[in-house]
N, C-alpha and C. Protein backbone atom coordinates (compact mmCIF):
# COMPACT_ATOMS: atom_id res chain seq x y z
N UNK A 1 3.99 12.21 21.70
CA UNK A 1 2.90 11.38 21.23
C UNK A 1 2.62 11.72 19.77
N UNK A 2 3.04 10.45 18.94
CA UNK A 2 2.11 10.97 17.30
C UNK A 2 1.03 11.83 16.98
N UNK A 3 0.76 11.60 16.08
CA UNK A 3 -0.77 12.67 15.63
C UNK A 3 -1.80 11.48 15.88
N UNK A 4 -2.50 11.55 15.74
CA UNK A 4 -3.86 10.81 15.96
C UNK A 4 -4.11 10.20 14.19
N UNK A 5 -3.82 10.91 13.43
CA UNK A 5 -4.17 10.32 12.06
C UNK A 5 -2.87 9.51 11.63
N UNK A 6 -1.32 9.50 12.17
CA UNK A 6 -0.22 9.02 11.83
C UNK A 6 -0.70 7.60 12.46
N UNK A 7 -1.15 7.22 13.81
CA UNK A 7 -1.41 6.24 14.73
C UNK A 7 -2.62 5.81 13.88
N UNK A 8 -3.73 5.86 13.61
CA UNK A 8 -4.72 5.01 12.52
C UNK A 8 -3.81 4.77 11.31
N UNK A 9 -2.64 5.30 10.56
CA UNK A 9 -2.34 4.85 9.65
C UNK A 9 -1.14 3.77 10.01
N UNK A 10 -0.76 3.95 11.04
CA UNK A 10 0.71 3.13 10.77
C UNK A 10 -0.48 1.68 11.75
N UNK A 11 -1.55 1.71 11.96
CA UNK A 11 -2.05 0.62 12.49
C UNK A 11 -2.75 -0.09 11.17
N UNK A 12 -2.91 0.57 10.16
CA UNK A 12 -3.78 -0.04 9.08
C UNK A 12 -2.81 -0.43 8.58
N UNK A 13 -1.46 0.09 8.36
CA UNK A 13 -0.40 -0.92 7.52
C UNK A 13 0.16 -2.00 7.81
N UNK A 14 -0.28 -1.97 9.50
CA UNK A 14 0.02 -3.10 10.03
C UNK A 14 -0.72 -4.17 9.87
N UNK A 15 -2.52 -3.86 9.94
CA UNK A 15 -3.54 -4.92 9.32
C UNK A 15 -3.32 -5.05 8.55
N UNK A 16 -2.83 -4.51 7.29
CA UNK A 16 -2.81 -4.95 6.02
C UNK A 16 -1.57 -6.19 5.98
N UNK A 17 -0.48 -5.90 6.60
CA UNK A 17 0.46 -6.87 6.08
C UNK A 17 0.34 -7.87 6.86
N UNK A 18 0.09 -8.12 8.34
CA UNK A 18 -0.55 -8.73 8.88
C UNK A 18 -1.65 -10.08 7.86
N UNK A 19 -2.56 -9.44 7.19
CA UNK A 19 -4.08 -9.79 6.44
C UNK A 19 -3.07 -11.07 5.27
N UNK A 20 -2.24 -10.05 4.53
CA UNK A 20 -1.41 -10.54 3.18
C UNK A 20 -0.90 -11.92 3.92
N UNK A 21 0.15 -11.33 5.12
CA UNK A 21 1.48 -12.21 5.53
C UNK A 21 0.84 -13.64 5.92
N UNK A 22 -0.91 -13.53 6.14
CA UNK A 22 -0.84 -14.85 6.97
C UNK A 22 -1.76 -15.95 5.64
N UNK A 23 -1.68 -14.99 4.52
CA UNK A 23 -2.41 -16.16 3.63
C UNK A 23 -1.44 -15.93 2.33
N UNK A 24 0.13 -15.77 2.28
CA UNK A 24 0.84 -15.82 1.25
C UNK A 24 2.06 -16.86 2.02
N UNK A 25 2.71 -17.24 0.97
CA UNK A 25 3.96 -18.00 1.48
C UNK A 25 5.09 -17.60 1.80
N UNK A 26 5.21 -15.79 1.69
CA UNK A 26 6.50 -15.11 1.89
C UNK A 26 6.27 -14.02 3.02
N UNK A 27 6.99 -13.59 4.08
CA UNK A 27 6.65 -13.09 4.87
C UNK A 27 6.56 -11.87 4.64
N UNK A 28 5.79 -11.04 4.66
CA UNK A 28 4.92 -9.60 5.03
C UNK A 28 5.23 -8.79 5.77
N UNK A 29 6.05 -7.58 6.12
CA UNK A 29 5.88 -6.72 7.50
C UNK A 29 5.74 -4.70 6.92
N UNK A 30 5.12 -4.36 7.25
CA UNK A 30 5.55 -2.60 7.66
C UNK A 30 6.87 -2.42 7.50
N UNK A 31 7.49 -1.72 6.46
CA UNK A 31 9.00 -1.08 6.00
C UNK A 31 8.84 -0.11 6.77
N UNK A 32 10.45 -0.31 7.13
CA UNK A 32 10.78 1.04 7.77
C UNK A 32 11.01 2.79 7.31
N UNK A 33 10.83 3.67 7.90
CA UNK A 33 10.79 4.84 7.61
C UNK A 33 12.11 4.71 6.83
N UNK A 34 12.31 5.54 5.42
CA UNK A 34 12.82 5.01 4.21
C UNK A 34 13.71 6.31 4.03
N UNK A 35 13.36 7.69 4.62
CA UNK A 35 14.03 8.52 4.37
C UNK A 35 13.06 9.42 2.87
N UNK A 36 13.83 10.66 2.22
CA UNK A 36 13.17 10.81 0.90
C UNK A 36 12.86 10.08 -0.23
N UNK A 37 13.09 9.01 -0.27
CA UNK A 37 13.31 7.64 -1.11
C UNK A 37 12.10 6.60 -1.01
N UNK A 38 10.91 7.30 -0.64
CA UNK A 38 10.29 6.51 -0.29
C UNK A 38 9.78 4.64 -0.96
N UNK A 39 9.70 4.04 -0.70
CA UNK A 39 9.88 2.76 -1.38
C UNK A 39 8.28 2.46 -0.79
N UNK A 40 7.41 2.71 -0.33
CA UNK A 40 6.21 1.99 -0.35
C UNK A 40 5.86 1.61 1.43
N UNK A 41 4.69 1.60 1.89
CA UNK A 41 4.74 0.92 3.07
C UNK A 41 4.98 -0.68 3.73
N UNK A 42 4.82 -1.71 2.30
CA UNK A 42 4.78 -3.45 3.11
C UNK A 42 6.09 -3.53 2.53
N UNK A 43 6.95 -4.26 2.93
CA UNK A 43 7.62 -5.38 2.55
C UNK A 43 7.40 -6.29 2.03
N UNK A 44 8.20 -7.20 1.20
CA UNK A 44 8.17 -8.75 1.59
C UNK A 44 7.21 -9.74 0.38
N UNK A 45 6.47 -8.41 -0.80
CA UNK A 45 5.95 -9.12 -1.63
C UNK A 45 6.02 -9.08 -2.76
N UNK A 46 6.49 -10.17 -3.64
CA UNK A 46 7.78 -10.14 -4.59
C UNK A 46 7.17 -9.32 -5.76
N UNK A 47 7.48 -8.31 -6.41
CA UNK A 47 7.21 -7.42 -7.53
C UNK A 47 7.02 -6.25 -7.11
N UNK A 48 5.79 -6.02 -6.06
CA UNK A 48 5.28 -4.90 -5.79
C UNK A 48 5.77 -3.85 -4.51
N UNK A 49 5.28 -3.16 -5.15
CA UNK A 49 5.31 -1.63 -3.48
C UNK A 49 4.12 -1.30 -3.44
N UNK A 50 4.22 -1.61 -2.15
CA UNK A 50 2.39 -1.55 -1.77
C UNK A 50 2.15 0.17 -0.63
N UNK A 51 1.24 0.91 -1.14
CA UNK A 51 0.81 2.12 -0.08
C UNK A 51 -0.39 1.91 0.41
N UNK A 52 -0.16 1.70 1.74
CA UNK A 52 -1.52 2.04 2.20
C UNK A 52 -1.82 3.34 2.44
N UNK A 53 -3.51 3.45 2.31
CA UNK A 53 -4.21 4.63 2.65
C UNK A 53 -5.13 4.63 3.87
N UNK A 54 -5.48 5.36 5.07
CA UNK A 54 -6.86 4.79 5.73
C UNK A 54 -7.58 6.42 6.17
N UNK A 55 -7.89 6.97 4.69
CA UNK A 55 -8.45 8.71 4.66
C UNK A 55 -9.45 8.35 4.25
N UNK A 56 -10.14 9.51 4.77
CA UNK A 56 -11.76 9.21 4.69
C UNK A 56 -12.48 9.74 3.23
N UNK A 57 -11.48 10.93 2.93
CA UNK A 57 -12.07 11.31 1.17
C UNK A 57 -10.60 11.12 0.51
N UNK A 58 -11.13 9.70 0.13
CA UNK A 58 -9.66 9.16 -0.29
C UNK A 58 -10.16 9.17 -2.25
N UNK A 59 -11.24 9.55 -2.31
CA UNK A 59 -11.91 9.00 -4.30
C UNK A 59 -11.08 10.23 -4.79
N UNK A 60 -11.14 11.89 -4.02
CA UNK A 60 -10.08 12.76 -5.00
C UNK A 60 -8.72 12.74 -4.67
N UNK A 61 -8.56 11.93 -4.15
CA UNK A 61 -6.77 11.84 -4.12
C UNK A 61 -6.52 10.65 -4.75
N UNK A 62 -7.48 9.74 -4.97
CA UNK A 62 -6.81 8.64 -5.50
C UNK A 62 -5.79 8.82 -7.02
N UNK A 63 -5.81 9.73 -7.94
CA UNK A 63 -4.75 9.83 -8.54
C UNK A 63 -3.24 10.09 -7.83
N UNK A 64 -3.54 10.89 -7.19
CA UNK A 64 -2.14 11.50 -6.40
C UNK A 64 -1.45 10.01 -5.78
N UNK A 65 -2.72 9.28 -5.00
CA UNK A 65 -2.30 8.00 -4.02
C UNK A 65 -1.70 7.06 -5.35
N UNK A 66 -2.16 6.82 -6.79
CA UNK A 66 -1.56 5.75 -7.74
C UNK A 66 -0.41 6.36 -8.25
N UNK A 67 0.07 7.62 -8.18
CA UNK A 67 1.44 8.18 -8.95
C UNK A 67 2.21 8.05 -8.03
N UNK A 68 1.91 7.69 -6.67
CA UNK A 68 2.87 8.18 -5.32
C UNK A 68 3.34 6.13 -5.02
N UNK A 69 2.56 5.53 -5.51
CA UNK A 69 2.80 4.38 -5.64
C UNK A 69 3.42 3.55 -6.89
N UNK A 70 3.41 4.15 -7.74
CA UNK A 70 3.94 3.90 -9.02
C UNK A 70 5.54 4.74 -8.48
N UNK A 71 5.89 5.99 -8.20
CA UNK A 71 7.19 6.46 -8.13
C UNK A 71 7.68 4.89 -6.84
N UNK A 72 7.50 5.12 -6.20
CA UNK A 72 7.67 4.30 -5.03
C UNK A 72 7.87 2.57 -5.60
N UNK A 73 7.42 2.37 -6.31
CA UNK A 73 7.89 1.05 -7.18
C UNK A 73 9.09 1.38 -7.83
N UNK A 74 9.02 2.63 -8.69
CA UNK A 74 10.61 2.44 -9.55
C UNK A 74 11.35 3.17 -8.04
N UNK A 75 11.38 3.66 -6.97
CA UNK A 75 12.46 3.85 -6.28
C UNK A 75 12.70 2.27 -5.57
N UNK A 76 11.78 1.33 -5.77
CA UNK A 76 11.90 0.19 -4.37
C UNK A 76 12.94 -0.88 -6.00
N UNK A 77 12.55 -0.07 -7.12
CA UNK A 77 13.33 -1.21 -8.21
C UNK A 77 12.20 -2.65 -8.73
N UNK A 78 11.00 -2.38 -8.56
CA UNK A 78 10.01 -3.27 -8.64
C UNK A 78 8.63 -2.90 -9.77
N UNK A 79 8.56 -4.11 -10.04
CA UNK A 79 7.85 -3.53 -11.51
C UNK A 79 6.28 -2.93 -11.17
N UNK A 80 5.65 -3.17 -10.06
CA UNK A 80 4.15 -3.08 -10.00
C UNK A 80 4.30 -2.02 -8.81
N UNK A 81 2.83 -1.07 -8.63
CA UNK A 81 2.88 -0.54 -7.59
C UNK A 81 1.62 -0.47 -7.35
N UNK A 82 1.03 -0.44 -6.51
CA UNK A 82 -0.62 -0.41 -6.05
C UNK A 82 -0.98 0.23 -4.19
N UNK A 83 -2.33 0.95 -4.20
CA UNK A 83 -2.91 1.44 -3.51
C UNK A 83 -3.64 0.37 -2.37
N UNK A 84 -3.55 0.44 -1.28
CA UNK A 84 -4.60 -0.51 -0.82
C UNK A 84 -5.55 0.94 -0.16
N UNK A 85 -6.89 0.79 0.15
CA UNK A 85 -7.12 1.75 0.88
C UNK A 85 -8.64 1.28 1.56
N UNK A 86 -7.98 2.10 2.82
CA UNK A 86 -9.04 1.54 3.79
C UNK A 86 -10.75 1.63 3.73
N UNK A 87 -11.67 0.53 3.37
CA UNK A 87 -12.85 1.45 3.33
C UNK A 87 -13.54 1.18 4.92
N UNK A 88 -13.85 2.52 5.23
CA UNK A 88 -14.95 2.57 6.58
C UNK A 88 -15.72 2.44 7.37
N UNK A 89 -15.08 1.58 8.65
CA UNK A 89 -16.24 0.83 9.00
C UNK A 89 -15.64 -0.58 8.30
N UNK A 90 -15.20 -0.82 8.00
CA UNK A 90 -15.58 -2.47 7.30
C UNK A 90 -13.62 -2.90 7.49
N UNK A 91 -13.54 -4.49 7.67
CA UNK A 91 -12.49 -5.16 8.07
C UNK A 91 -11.77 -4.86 7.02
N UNK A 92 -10.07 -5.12 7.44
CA UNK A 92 -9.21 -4.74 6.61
C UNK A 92 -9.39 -5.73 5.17
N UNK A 93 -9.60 -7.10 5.16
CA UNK A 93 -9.97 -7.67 4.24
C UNK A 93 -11.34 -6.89 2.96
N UNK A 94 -11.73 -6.09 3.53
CA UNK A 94 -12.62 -5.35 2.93
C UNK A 94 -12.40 -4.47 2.09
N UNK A 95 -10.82 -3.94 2.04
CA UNK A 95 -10.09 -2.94 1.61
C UNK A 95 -10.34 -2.93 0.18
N UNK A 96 -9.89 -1.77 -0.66
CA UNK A 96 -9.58 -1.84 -1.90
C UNK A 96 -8.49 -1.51 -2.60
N UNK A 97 -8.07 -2.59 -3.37
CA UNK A 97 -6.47 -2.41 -3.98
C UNK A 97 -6.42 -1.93 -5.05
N UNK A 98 -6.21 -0.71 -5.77
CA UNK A 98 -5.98 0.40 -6.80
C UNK A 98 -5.02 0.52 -7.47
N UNK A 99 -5.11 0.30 -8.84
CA UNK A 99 -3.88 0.84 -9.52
C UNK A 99 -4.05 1.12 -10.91
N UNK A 100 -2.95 1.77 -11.94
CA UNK A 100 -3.11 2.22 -13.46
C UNK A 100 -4.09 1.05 -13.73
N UNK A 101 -4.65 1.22 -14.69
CA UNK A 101 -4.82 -0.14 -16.54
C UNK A 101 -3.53 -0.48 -16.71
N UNK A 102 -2.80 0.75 -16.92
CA UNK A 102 -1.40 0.24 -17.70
C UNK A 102 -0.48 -0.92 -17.13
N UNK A 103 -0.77 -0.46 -15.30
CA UNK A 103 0.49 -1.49 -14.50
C UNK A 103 -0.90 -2.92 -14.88
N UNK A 104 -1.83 -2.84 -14.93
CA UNK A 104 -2.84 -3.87 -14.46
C UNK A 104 -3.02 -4.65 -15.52
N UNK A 105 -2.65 -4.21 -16.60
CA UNK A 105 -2.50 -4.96 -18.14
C UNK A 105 -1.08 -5.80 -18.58
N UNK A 106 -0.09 -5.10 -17.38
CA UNK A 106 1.59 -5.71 -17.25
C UNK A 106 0.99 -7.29 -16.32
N UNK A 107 0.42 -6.63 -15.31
CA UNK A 107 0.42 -8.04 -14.39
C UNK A 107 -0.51 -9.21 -15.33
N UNK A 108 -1.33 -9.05 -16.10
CA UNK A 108 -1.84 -10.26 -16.85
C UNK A 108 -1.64 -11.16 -17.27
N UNK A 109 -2.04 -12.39 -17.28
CA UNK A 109 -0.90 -13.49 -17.89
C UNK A 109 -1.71 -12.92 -19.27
């Protein structure tokens, strides 16, 4: 049997792509375990590598969570990388999506 915190997370990556997959035009799913290479947790959405988070003192890791998503973009070969992370208590649509200025000033028209 998993850990108890592996099972809340691999269920929030599932709401999340789930949330994306049913209001974008390209399909969405949970990537598979990737090996050391990690490439990000969603699939399926064109530019980015997306990590989810669903930790409860997630404000001092959030640097660690945007560098671990930024590597994970240049290993997936994709220009953007971003955080989603779960906030508590409240629907996955509720979430918040995190990332540099720097990547966030690339995505601008």
């Amino acid at each position: 049997m998993s850990h108890p915190n592996k099972i809340k997370g691999t269920r929030y990556e599932g709401e999340v792509a789930d949330y994306i997959d049913a209001r974008k035009p390209y399909p969405v799913e949970r990537r598979a375990l990737h090996g050391s290479v990690d490439r990000g947790d969603l699939v399926g959405v064109p530019d980015w590598a997306i990590e989810c988070k669903a930790v409860q003192a997630w404000a001092k890791e959030l640097h660690s969570f945007i560098h671990e998503a930024e590597v994970q973009a240049e290993n997936a070969g994709v220009p953007f990388g971003c955080v989603v992370v779960k906030r508590r208590n409240r629907p996955v649509e509720d979430s918040y999506v995190v990332m540099s200025l720097r990547q966030f000033t690339e995505v601008l028209p």
